[in-house]
Protein backbone atom coordinates (compact mmCIF):
# COMPACT_ATOMS: atom_id res chain seq x y z
CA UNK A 1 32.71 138.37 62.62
CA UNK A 2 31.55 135.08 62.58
CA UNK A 3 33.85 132.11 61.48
CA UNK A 4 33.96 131.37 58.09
CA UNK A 5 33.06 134.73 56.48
CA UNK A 6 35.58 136.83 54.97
CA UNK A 7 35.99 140.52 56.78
CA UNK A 8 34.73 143.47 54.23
CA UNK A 9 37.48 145.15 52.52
CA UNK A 10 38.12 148.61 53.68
CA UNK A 11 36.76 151.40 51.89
CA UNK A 12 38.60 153.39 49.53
CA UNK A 13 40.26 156.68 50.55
CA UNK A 14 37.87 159.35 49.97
CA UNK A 15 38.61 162.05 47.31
CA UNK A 16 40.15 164.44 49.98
CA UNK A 17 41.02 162.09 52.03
CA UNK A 18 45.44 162.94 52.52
CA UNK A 19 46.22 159.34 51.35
CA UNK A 20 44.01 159.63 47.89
CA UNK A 21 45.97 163.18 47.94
CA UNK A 22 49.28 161.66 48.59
CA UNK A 23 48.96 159.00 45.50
CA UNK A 24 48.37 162.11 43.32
CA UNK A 25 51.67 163.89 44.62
CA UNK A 26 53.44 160.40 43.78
CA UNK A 27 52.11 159.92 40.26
CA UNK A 28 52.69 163.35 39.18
CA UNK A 29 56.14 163.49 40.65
CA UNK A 30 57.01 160.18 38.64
CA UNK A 31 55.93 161.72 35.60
CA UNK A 32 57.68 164.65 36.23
CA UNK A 33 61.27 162.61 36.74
CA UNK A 34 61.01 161.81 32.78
CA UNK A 35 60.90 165.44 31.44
CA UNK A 36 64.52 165.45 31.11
CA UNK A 37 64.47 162.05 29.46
CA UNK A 38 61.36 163.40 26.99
CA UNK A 39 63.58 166.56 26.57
CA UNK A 40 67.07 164.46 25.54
CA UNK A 41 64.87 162.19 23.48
CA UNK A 42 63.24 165.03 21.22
CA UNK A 43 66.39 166.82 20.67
CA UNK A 44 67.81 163.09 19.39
CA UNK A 45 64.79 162.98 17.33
CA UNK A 46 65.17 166.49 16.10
CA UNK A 47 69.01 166.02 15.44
CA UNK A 48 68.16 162.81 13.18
CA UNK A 49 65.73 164.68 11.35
CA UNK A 50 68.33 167.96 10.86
CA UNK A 51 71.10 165.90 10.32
CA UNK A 52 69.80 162.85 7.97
CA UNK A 53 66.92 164.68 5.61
CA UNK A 54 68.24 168.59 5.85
CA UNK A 55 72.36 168.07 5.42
CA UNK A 56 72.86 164.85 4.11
CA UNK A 57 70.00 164.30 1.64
CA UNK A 58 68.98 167.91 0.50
CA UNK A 59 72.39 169.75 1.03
CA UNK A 60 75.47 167.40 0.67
CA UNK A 61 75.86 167.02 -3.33
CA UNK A 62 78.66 164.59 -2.96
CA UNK A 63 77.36 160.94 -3.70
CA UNK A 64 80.31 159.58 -1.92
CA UNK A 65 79.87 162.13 1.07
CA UNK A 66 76.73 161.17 1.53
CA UNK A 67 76.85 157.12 2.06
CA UNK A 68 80.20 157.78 4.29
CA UNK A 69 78.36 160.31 6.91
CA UNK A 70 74.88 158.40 6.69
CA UNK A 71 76.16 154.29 7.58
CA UNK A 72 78.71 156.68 10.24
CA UNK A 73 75.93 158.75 11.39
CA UNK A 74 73.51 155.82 11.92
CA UNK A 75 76.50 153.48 13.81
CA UNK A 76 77.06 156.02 16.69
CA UNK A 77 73.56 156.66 16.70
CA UNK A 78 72.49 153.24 17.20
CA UNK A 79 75.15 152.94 20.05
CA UNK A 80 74.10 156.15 21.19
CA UNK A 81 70.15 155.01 21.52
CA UNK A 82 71.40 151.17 23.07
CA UNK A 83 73.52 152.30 25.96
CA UNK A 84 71.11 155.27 26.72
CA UNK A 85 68.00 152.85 26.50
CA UNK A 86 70.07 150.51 28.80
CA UNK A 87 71.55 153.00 31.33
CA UNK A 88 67.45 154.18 31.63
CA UNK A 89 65.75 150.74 31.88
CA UNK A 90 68.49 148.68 33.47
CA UNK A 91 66.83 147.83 37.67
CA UNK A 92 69.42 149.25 39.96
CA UNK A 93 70.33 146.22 41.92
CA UNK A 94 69.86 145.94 45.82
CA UNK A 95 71.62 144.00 48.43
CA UNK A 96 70.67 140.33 48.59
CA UNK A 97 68.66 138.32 51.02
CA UNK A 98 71.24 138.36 52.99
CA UNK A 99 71.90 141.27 54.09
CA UNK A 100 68.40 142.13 54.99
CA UNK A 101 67.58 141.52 59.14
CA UNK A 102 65.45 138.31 59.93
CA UNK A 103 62.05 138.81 61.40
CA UNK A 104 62.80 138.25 65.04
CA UNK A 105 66.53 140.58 64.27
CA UNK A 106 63.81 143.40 63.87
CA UNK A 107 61.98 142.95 66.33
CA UNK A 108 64.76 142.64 68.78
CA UNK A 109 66.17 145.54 66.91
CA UNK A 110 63.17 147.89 67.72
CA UNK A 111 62.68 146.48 70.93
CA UNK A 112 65.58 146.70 72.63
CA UNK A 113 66.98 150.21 73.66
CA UNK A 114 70.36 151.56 72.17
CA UNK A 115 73.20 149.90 73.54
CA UNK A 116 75.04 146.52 73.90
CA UNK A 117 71.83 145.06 72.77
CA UNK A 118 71.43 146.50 69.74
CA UNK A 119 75.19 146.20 68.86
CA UNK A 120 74.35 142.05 69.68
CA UNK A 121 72.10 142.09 66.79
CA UNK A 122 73.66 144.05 64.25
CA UNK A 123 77.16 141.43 65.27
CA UNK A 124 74.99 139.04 65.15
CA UNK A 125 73.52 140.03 61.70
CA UNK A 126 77.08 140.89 60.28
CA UNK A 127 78.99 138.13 61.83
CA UNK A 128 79.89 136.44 58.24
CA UNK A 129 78.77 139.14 55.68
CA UNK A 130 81.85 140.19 53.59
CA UNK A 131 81.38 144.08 54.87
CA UNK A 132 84.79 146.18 55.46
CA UNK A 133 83.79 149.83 55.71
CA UNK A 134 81.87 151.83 58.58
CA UNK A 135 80.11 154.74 59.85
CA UNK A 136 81.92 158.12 60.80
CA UNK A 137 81.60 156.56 63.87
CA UNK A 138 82.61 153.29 63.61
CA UNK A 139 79.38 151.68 63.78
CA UNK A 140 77.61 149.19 61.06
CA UNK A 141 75.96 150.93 58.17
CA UNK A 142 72.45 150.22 58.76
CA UNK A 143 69.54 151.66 56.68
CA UNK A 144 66.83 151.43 58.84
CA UNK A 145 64.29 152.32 55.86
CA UNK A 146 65.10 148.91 54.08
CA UNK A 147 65.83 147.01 57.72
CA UNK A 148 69.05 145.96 56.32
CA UNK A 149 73.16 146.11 56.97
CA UNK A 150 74.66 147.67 53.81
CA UNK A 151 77.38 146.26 52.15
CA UNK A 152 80.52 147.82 50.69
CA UNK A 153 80.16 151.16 48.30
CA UNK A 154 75.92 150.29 49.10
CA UNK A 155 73.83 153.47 49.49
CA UNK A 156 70.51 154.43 50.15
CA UNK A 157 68.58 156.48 47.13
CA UNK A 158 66.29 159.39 48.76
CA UNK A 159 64.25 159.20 45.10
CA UNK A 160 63.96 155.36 44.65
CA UNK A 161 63.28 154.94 48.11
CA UNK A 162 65.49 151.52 47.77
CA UNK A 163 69.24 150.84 48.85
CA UNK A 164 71.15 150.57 45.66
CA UNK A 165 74.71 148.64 45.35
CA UNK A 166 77.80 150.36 44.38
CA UNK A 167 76.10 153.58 43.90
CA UNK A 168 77.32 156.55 42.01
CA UNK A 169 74.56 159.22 41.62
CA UNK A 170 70.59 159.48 41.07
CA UNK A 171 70.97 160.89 37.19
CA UNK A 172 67.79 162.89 36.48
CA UNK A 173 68.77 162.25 32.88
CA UNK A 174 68.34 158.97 33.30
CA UNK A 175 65.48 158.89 35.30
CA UNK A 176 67.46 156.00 37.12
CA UNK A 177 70.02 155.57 39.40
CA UNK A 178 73.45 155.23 38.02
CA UNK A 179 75.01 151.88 40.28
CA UNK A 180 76.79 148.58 40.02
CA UNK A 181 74.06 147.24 37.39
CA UNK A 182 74.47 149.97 34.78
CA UNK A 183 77.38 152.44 35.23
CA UNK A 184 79.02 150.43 32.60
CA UNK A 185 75.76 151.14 30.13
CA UNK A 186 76.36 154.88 31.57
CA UNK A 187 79.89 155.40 30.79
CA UNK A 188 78.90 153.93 26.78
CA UNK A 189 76.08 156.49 26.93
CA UNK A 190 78.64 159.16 27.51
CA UNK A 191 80.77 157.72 25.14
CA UNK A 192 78.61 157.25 22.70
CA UNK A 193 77.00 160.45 22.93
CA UNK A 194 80.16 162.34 22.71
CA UNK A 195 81.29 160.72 19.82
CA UNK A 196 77.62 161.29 18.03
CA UNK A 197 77.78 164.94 19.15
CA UNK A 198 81.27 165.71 17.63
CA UNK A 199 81.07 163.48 14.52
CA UNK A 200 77.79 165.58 13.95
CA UNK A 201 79.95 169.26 14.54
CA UNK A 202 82.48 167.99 12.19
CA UNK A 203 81.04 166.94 8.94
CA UNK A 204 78.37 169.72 10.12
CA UNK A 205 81.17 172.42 10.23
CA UNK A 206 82.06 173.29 6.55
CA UNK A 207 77.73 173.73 5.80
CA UNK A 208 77.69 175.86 9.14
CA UNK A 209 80.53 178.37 7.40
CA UNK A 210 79.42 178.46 4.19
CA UNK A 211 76.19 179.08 6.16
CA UNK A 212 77.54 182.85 7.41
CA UNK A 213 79.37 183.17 3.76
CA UNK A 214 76.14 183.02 1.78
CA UNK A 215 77.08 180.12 0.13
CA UNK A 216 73.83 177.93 1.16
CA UNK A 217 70.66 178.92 -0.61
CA UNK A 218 68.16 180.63 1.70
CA UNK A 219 66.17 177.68 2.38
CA UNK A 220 64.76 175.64 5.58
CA UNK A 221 67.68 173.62 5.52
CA UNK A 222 69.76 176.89 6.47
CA UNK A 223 68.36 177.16 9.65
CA UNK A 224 68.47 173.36 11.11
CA UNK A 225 72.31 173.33 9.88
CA UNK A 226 73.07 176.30 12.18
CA UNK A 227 70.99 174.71 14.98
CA UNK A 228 72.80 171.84 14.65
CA UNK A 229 76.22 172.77 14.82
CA UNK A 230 75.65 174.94 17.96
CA UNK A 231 73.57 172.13 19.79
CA UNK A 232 76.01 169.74 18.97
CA UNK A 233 79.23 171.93 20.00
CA UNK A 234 77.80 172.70 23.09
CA UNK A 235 76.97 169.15 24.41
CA UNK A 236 80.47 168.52 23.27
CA UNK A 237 81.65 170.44 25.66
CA UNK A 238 79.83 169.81 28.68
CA UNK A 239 79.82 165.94 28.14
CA UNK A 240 83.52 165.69 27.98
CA UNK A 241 84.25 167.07 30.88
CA UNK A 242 81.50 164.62 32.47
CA UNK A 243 83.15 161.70 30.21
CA UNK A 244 86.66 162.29 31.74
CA UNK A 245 85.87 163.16 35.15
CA UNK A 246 84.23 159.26 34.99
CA UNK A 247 87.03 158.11 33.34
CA UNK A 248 89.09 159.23 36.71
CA UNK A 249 86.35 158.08 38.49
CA UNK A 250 87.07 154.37 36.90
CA UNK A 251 91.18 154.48 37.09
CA UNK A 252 90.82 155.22 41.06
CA UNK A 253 88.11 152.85 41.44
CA UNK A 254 85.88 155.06 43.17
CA UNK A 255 82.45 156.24 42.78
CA UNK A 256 80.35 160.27 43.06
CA UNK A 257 79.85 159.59 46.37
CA UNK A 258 83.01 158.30 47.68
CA UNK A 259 84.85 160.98 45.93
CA UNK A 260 82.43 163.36 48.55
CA UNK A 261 82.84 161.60 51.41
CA UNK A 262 85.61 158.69 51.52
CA UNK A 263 84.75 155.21 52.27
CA UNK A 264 85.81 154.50 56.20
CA UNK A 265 87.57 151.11 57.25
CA UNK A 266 87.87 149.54 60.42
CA UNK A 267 90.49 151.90 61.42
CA UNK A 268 90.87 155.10 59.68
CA UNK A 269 89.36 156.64 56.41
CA UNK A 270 91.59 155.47 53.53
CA UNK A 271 90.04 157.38 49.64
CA UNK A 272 92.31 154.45 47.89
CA UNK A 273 90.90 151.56 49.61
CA UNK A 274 89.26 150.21 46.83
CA UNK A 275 91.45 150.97 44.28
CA UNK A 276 93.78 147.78 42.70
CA UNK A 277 95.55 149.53 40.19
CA UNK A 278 94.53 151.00 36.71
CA UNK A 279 94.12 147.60 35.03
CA UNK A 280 92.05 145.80 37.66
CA UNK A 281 89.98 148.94 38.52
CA UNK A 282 88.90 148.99 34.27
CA UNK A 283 88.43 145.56 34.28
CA UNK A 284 86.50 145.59 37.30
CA UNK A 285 83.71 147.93 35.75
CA UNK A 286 84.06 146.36 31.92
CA UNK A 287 84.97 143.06 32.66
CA UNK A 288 87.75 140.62 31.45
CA UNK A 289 86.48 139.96 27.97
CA UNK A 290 87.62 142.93 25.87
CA UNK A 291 85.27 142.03 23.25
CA UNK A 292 82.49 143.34 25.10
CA UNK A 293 83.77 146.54 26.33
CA UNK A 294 82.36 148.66 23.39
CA UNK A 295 79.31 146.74 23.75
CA UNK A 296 76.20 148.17 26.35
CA UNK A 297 75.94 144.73 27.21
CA UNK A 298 76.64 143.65 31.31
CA UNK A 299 79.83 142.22 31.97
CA UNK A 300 81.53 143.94 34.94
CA UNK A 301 82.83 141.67 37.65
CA UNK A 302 81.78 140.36 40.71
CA UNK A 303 77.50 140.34 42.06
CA UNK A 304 77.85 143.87 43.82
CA UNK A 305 77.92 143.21 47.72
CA UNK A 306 81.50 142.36 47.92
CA UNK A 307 84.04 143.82 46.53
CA UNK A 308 88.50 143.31 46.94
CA UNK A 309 90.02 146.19 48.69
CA UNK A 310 93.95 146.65 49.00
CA UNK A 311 93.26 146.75 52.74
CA UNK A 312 91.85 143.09 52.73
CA UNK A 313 94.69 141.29 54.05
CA UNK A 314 96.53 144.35 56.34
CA UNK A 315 96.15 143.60 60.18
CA UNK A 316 93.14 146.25 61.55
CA UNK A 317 95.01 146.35 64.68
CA UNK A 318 98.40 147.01 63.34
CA UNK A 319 97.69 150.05 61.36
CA UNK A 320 96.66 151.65 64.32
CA UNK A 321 98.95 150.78 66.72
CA UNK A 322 101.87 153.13 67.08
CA UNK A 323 105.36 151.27 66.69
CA UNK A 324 106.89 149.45 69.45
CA UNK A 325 103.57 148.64 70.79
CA UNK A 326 102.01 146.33 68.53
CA UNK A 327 103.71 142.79 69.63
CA UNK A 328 100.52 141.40 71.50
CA UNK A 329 98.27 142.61 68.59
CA UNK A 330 100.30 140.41 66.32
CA UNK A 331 98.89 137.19 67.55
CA UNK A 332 95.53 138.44 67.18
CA UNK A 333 92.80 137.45 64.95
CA UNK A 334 91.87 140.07 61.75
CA UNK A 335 88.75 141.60 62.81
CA UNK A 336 87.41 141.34 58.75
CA UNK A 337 85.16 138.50 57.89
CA UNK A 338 86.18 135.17 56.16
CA UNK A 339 83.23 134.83 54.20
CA UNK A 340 85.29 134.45 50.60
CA UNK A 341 84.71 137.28 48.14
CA UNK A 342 82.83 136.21 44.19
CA UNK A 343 84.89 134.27 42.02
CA UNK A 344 85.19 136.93 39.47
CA UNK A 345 86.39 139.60 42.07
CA UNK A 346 88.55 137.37 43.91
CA UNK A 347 90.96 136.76 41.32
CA UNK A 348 91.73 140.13 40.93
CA UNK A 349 93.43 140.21 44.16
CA UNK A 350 95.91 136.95 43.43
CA UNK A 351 97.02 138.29 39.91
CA UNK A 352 99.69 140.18 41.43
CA UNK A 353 101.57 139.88 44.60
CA UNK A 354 101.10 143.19 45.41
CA UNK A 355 99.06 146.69 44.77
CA UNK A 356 101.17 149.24 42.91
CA UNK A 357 98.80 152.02 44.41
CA UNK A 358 99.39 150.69 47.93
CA UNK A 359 102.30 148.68 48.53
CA UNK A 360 100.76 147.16 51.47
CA UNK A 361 102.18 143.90 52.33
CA UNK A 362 99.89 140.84 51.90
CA UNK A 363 99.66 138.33 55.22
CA UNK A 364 98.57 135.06 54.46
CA UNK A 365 95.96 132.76 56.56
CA UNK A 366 94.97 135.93 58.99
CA UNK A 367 91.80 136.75 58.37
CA UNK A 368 89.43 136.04 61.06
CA UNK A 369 85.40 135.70 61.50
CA UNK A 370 84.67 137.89 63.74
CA UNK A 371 83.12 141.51 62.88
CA UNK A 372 83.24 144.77 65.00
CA UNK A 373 80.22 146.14 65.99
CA UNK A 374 80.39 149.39 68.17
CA UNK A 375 77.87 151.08 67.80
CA UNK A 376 74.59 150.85 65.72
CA UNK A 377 74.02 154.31 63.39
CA UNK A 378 71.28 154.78 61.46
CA UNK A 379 72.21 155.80 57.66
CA UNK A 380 69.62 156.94 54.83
């Protein structure tokens, strides 16, 4: 090529070609992750429809029973549609720049061979991220699909393809995955949806009997009141159990995944080490300002990467150092980093002098800057 001319671009895939066949497989899949949002959204539809036009407006006769159910109906279903639109379209959040490996850290990373070099980079890398947990194994969690070291409760998403902070699940409801940025938006949309499904059973229930008595004429009506009842007792069901399984999920401070496999600290595997006690655990997924807790609007604490755990201040080397042997360890530097957690998550470890889930001890002015690095293990 001579100098000055731009190079030709390269020619498209051919029609057979496997890459013009792999886009295909990709679009079609993406379309085919919102059927079960197409399929929750007509069945909303339908249910306004059935429940607005067919039972309030052509079979209630009551003037007064009418406004009552229609400005109730049409509050839970507007908080029902917000916190659903918001748990769908809310971008799961991924780790910051910080977190991800510099140029020449990947290039030593895939250069070097397994062993104390590797481990150099990753300490390197990790040296003053706020990062407590571990592999199985004790090594750094490392995703080597986004060439970056996870932080706390951070996991990497098979379907988005993308590490996503403080994740829960991959909701195919949603179409999205359920994480730090919305779980908030996705414990209103259960909420909210429960409360819309049994409002609609029980001002639905007395048209549903009379219904099976004969006491409805036979008309079109008839049919989308029966419908309705059933649809809505049956979601009833199964989204209270999914409602107050989160609701544990919230008062332990844990997450789907961690309840499956427990998060691992420098020492041991602890299932409560992120838990500060029922208040602090609420506040840390709704936020301090009660006046937005009913409201699918963000305000949960803290930016995602870092979070307080009970076992922030306890002395790694102590809790695994049987008694009677532990006097050396004592003068010893903490092994966690110093980098200070967010403002907003930070203060939820000073409100109280200690954790009534733990009753570990606080030790002041221990923590140290170093961060262990034993081994490097590969985590998707």
């Amino acid at each position: 090529m001579r100098c000055g001319k731009m190079a030709a671009p390269p020619p498209p895939p051919a029609a057979g070609a496997p890459g013009a066949w792999g886009g295909v497989r990709r679009r079609c899949q993406r379309l085919l992750y919102w059927v079960p949002v197409l399929f929750i959204s007509s069945i909303l539809c339908w249910s306004y429809y059935a429940y607005v036009t067919q039972l309030c407006l052509l079979t209630m006769t009551n003037i007064g029973e009418k406004v009552v159910c229609l400005v109730a109906y049409h509050i839970f279903f507007m908080l029902f549609v917000w916190s659903y639109w918001k748990t769908i379209f809310t971008l799961p959040m991924n780790p910051s720049k910080e977190f991800h490996l510099s140029y020449s850290d990947k290039e030593s990373l895939e250069r070097e061979p397994r062993g104390e070099s590797q481990q150099e980079v990753l300490r390197r890398a990790a040296k003053d991220l706020p990062i407590y947990t571990r592999t199985m194994s004790g090594a750094i969690r490392y995703c080597d699909r986004c060439h970056l070291v996870k932080p706390d409760r951070c996991h990497h998403c098979s379907v988005c393809d993308k590490c996503i902070l403080k994740m829960d699940h991959h909701c195919p409801w949603v179409n999205n995955c359920v994480g730090f940025s919305n779980y908030k938006f996705f414990l209103l949309f259960l909420a909210y949806s429960l409360v819309y499904c049994l409002f609609i059973a029980a001002t639905d229930l007395q048209y549903f009997i009379k219904f099976w008595t004969n006491g409805l004429p036979d008309t079109q009506a008839k049919f989308h009141i029966m419908f309705l009842f059933f649809a809505a007792a049956m979601f009833s069901v199964s989204l209270s159990s999914l409602f107050g399984y989160h609701c544990w999920l919230v008062s332990k401070n844990k997450s789907t995944l961690e309840v499956f496999r427990a998060p691992i600290f420098r020492h041991r595997t602890d299932k409560n080490g992120f838990s500060l006690g029922f208040s602090k655990n609420l506040r840390q997924v709704f936020g301090d300002e009660k006046k937005y807790w009913l409201l699918p609007v963000f305000s949960s604490l803290g930016d995602g990467c870092s979070f307080p755990t009970c076992l922030v201040n306890q002395d790694p080397e102590q809790a695994s150092t049987p008694g009677g042997l532990n006097s050396t360890s004592k003068n010893e530097n903490h092994l966690f980093p110093a980098k200070p957690l967010r403002d907003s998550q930070s203060h939820l470890l000073t409100d109280t002098p200690s954790w009534s889930e733990t009753s570990v001890k606080a030790e002041k002015g221990k923590v140290g800057m170093n961060n262990p690095a034993l081994t490097m293990e590969n985590e998707t």
